[in-house]
C-alpha atoms as a PDB file:
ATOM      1  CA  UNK A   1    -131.216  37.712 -26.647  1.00  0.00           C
ATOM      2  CA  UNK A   2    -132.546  35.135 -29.142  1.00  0.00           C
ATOM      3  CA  UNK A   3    -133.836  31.881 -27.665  1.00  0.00           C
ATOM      4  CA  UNK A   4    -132.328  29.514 -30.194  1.00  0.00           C
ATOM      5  CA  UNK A   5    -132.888  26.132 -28.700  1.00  0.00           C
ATOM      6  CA  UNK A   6    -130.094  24.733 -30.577  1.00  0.00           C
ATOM      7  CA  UNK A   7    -127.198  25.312 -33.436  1.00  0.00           C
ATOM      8  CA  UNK A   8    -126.470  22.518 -35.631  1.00  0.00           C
ATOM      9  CA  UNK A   9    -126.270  20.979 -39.036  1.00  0.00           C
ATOM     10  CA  UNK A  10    -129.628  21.246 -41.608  1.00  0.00           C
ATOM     11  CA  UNK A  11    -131.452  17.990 -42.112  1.00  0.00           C
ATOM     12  CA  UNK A  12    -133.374  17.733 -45.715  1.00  0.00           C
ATOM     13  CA  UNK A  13    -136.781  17.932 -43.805  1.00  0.00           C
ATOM     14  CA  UNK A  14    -135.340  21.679 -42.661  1.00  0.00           C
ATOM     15  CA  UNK A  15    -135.038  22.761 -46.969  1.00  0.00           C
ATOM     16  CA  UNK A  16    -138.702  24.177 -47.051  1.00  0.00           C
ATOM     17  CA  UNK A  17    -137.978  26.509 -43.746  1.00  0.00           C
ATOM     18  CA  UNK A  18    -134.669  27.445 -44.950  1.00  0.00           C
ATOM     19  CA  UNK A  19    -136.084  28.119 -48.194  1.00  0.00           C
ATOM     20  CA  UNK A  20    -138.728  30.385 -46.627  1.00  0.00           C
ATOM     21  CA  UNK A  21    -136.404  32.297 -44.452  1.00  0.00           C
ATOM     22  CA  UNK A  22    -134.396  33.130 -47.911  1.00  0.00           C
ATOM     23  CA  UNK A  23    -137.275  34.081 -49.490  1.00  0.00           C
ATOM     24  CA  UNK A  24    -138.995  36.159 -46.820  1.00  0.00           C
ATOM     25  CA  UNK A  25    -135.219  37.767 -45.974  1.00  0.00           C
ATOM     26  CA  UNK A  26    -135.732  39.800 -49.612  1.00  0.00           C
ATOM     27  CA  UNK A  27    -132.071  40.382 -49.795  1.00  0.00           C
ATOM     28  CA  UNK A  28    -130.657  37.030 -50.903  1.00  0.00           C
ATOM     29  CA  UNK A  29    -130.928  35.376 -54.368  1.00  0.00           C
ATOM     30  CA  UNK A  30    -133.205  33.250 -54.206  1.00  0.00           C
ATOM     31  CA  UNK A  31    -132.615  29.940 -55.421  1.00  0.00           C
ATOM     32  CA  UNK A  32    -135.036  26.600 -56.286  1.00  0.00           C
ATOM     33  CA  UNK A  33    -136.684  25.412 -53.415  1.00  0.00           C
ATOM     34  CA  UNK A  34    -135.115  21.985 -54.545  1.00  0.00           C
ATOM     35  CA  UNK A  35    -131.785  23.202 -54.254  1.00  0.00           C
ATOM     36  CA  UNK A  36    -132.217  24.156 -50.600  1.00  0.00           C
ATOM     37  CA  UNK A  37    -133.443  20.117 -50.076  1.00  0.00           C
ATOM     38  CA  UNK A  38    -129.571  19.066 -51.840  1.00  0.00           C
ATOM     39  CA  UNK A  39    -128.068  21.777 -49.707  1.00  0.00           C
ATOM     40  CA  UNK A  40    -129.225  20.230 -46.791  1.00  0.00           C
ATOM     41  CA  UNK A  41    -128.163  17.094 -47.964  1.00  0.00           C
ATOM     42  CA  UNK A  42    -124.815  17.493 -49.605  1.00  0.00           C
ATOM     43  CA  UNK A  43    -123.482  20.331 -47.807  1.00  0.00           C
ATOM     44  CA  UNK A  44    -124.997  19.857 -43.673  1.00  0.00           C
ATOM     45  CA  UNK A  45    -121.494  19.152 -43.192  1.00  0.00           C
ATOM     46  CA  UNK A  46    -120.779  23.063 -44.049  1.00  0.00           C
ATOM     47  CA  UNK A  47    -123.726  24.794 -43.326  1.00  0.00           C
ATOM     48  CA  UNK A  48    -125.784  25.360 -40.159  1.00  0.00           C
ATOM     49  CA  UNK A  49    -128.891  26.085 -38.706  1.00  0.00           C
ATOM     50  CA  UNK A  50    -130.102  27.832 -35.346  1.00  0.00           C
ATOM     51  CA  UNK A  51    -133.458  26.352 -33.894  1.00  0.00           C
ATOM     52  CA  UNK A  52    -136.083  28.127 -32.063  1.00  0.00           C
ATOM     53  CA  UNK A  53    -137.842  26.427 -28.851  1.00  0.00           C
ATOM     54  CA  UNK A  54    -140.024  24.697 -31.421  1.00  0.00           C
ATOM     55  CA  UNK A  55    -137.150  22.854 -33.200  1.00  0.00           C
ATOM     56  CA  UNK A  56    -138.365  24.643 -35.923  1.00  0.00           C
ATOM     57  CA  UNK A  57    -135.145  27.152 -38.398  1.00  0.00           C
ATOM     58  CA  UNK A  58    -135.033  30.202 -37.630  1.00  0.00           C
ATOM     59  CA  UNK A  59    -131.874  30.934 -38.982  1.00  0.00           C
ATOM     60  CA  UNK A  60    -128.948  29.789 -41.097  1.00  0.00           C
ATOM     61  CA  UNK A  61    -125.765  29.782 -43.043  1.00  0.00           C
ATOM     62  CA  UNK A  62    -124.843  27.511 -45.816  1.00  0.00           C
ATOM     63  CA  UNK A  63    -121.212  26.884 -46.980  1.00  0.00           C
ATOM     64  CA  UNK A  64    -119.229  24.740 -48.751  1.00  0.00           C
ATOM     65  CA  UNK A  65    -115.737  23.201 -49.278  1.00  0.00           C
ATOM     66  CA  UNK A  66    -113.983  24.659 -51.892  1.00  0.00           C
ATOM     67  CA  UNK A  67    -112.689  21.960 -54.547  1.00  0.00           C
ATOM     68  CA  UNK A  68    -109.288  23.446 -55.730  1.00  0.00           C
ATOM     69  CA  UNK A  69    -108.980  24.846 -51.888  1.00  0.00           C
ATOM     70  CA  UNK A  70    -109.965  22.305 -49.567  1.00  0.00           C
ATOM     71  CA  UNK A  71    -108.774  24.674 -46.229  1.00  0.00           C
ATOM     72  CA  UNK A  72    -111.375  27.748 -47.628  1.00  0.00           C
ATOM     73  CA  UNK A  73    -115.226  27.488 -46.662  1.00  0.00           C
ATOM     74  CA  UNK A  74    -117.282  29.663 -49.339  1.00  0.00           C
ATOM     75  CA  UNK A  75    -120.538  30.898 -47.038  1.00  0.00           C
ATOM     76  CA  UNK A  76    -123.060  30.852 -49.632  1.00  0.00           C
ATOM     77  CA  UNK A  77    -125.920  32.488 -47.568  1.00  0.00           C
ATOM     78  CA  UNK A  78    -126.637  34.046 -44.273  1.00  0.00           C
ATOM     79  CA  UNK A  79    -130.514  34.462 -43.375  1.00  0.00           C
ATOM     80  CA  UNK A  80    -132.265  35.034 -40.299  1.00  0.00           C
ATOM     81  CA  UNK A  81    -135.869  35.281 -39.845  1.00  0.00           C
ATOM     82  CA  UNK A  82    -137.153  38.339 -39.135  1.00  0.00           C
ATOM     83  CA  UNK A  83    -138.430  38.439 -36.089  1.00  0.00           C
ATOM     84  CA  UNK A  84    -135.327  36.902 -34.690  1.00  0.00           C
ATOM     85  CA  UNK A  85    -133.302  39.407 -36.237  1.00  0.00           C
ATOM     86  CA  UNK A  86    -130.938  42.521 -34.804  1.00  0.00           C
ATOM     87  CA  UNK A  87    -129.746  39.762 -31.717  1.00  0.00           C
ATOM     88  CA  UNK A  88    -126.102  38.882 -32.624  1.00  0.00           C
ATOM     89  CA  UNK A  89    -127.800  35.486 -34.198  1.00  0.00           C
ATOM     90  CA  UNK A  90    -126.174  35.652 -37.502  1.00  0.00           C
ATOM     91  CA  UNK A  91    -122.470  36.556 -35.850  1.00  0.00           C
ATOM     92  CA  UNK A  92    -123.015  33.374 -33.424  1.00  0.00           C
ATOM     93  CA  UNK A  93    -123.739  30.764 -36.266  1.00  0.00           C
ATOM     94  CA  UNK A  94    -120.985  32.159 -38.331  1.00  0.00           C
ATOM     95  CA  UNK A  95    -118.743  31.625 -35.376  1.00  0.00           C
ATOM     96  CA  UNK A  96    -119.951  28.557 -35.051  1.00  0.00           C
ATOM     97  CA  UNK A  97    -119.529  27.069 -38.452  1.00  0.00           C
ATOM     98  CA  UNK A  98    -116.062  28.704 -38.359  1.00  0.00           C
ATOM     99  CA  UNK A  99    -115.038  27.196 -35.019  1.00  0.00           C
ATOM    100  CA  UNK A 100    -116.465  23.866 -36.771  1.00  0.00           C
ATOM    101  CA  UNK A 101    -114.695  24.291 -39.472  1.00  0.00           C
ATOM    102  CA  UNK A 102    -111.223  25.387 -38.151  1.00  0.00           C
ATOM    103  CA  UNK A 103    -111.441  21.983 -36.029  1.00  0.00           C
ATOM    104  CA  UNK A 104    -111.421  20.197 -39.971  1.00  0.00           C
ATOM    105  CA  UNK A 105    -108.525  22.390 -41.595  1.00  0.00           C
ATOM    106  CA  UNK A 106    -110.449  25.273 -42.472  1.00  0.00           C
ATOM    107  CA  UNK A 107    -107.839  27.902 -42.396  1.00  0.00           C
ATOM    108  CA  UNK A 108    -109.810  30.316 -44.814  1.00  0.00           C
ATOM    109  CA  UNK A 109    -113.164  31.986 -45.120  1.00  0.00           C
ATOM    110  CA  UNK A 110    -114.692  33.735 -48.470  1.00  0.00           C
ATOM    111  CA  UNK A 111    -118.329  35.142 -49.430  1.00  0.00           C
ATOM    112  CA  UNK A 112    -119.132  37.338 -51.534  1.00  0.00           C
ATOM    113  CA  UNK A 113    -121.014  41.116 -50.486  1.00  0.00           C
ATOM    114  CA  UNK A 114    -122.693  43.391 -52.893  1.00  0.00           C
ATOM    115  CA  UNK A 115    -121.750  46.888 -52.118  1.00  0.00           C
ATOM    116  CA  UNK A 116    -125.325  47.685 -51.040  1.00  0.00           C
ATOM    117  CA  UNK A 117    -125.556  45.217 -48.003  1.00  0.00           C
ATOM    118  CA  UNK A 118    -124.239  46.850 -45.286  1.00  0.00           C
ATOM    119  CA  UNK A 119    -125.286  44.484 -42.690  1.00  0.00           C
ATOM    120  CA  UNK A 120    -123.534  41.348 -44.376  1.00  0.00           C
ATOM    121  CA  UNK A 121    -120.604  43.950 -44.832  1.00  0.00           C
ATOM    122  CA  UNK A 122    -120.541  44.495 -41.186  1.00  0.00           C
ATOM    123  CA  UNK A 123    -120.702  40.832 -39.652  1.00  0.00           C
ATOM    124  CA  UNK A 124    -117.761  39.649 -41.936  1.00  0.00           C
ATOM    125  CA  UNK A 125    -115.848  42.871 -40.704  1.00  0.00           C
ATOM    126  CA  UNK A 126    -116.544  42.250 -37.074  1.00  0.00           C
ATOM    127  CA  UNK A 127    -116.290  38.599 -37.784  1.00  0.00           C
ATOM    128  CA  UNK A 128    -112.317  39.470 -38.779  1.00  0.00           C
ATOM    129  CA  UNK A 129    -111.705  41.774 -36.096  1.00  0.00           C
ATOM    130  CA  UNK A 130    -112.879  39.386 -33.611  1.00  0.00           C
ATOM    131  CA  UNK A 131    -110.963  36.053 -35.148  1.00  0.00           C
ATOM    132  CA  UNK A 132    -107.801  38.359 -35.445  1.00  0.00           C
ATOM    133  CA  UNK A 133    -107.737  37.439 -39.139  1.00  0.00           C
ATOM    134  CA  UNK A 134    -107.192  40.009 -42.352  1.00  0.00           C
ATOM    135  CA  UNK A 135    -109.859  40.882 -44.560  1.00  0.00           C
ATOM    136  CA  UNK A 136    -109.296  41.696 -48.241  1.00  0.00           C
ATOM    137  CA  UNK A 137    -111.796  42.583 -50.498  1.00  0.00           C
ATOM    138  CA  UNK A 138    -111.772  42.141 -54.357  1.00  0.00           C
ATOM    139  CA  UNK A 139    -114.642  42.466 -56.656  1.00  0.00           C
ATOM    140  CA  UNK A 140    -114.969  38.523 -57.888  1.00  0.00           C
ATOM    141  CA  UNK A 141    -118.003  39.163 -60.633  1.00  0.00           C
ATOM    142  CA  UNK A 142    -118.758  42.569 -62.421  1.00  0.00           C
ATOM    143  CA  UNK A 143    -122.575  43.635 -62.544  1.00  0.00           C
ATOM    144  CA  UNK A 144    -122.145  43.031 -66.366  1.00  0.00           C
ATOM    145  CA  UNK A 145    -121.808  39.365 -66.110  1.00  0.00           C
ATOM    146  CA  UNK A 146    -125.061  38.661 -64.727  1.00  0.00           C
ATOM    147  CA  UNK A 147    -127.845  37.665 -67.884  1.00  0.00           C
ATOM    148  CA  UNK A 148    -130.385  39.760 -65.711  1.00  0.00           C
ATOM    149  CA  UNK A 149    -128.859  42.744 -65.646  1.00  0.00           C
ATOM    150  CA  UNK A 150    -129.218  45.302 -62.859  1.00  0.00           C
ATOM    151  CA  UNK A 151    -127.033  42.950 -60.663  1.00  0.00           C
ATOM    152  CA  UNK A 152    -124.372  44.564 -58.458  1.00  0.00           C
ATOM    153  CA  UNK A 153    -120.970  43.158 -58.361  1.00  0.00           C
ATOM    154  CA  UNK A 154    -120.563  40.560 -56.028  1.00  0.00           C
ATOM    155  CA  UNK A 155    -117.803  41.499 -53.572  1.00  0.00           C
ATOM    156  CA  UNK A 156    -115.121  38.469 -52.616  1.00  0.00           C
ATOM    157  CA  UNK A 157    -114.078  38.864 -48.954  1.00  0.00           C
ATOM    158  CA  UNK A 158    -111.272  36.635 -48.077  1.00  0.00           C
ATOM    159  CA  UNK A 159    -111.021  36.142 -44.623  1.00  0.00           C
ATOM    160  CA  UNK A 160    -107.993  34.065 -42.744  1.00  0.00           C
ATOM    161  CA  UNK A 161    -106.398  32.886 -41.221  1.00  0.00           C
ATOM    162  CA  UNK A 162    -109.188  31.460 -39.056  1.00  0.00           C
ATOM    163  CA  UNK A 163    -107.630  29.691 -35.737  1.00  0.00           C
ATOM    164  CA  UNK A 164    -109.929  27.905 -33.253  1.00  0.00           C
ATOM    165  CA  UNK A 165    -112.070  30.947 -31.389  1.00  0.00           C
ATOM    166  CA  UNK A 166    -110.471  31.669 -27.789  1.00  0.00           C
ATOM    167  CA  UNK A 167    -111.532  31.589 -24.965  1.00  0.00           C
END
């Protein structure tokens, strides 16, 4: 079992780790270290973060309200470091950013999956099953709109209803 001291919301000081875990996950875009600082900013509300017994990331999800749909979270990214990985860790945060989020109106959950990443395709599928809620799967962006080419299409999963966890 992972001994994650705590799960809660990112601070800005937490960017650089997050950043790192992202980074060292080699699976996830990787976006501008600054951008992780605003995530933690704008979005702590929507994201979170597991601690290890150091206080220290070693784990996280970041999400956001969606405008147009303000009952859907869009999980951005899901990253754990790797030596905390292949405990459950990433299935626990998500649950708890849903169960967070379902106590705020969140009645909806989408992120996208490339067709490759079969772990990511397997915690929102068990994620579903264990929430009772459908699953539908669409493909939201083609390869071919990506300038860098090579991309795979990014996968929407649309996940809901999601009702408080029970029990």
């Amino acid at each position: 079992m992972t001994t994650a001291l705590s799960i809660d919301s990112p601070r800005v000081e937490d960017g650089a780790a997050i950043w790192r875990i992202a980074r060292d996950s080699e699976v996830l875009d990787l976006n501008s270290s600054y951008s992780y600082l605003l995530w933690c900013r704008d979005f702590a509300a929507t994201s979170v973060v597991a601690r290890g017994v150091d206080g220290e990331p070693i784990a996280f999800i970041t999400g956001y309200i969606r405008p147009e749909r303000p009952e859907t979270l869009v999980v951005w990214q899901v990253a754990v470091d790797e030596a905390h990985r292949g405990r459950g860790l990433a299935g626990t945060l998500l649950e708890a950013l849903a169960t967070r989020g379902a106590a705020h109106g969140v009645r909806m959950i989408e992120t996208t999956v490339t067709p490759d990443n079969t772990a990511s395709d397997r915690l929102f599928a068990s994620f579903a099953a264990r929430r009772g809620a459908s699953l539908e799967r669409e493909v939201l962006f083609d390869g071919g709109l990506f300038p860098d080419g090579g991309h795979q299409p990014e996968v929407l999963y649309r996940i809901g209803p999601i009702t408080p966890a029970s029990g």
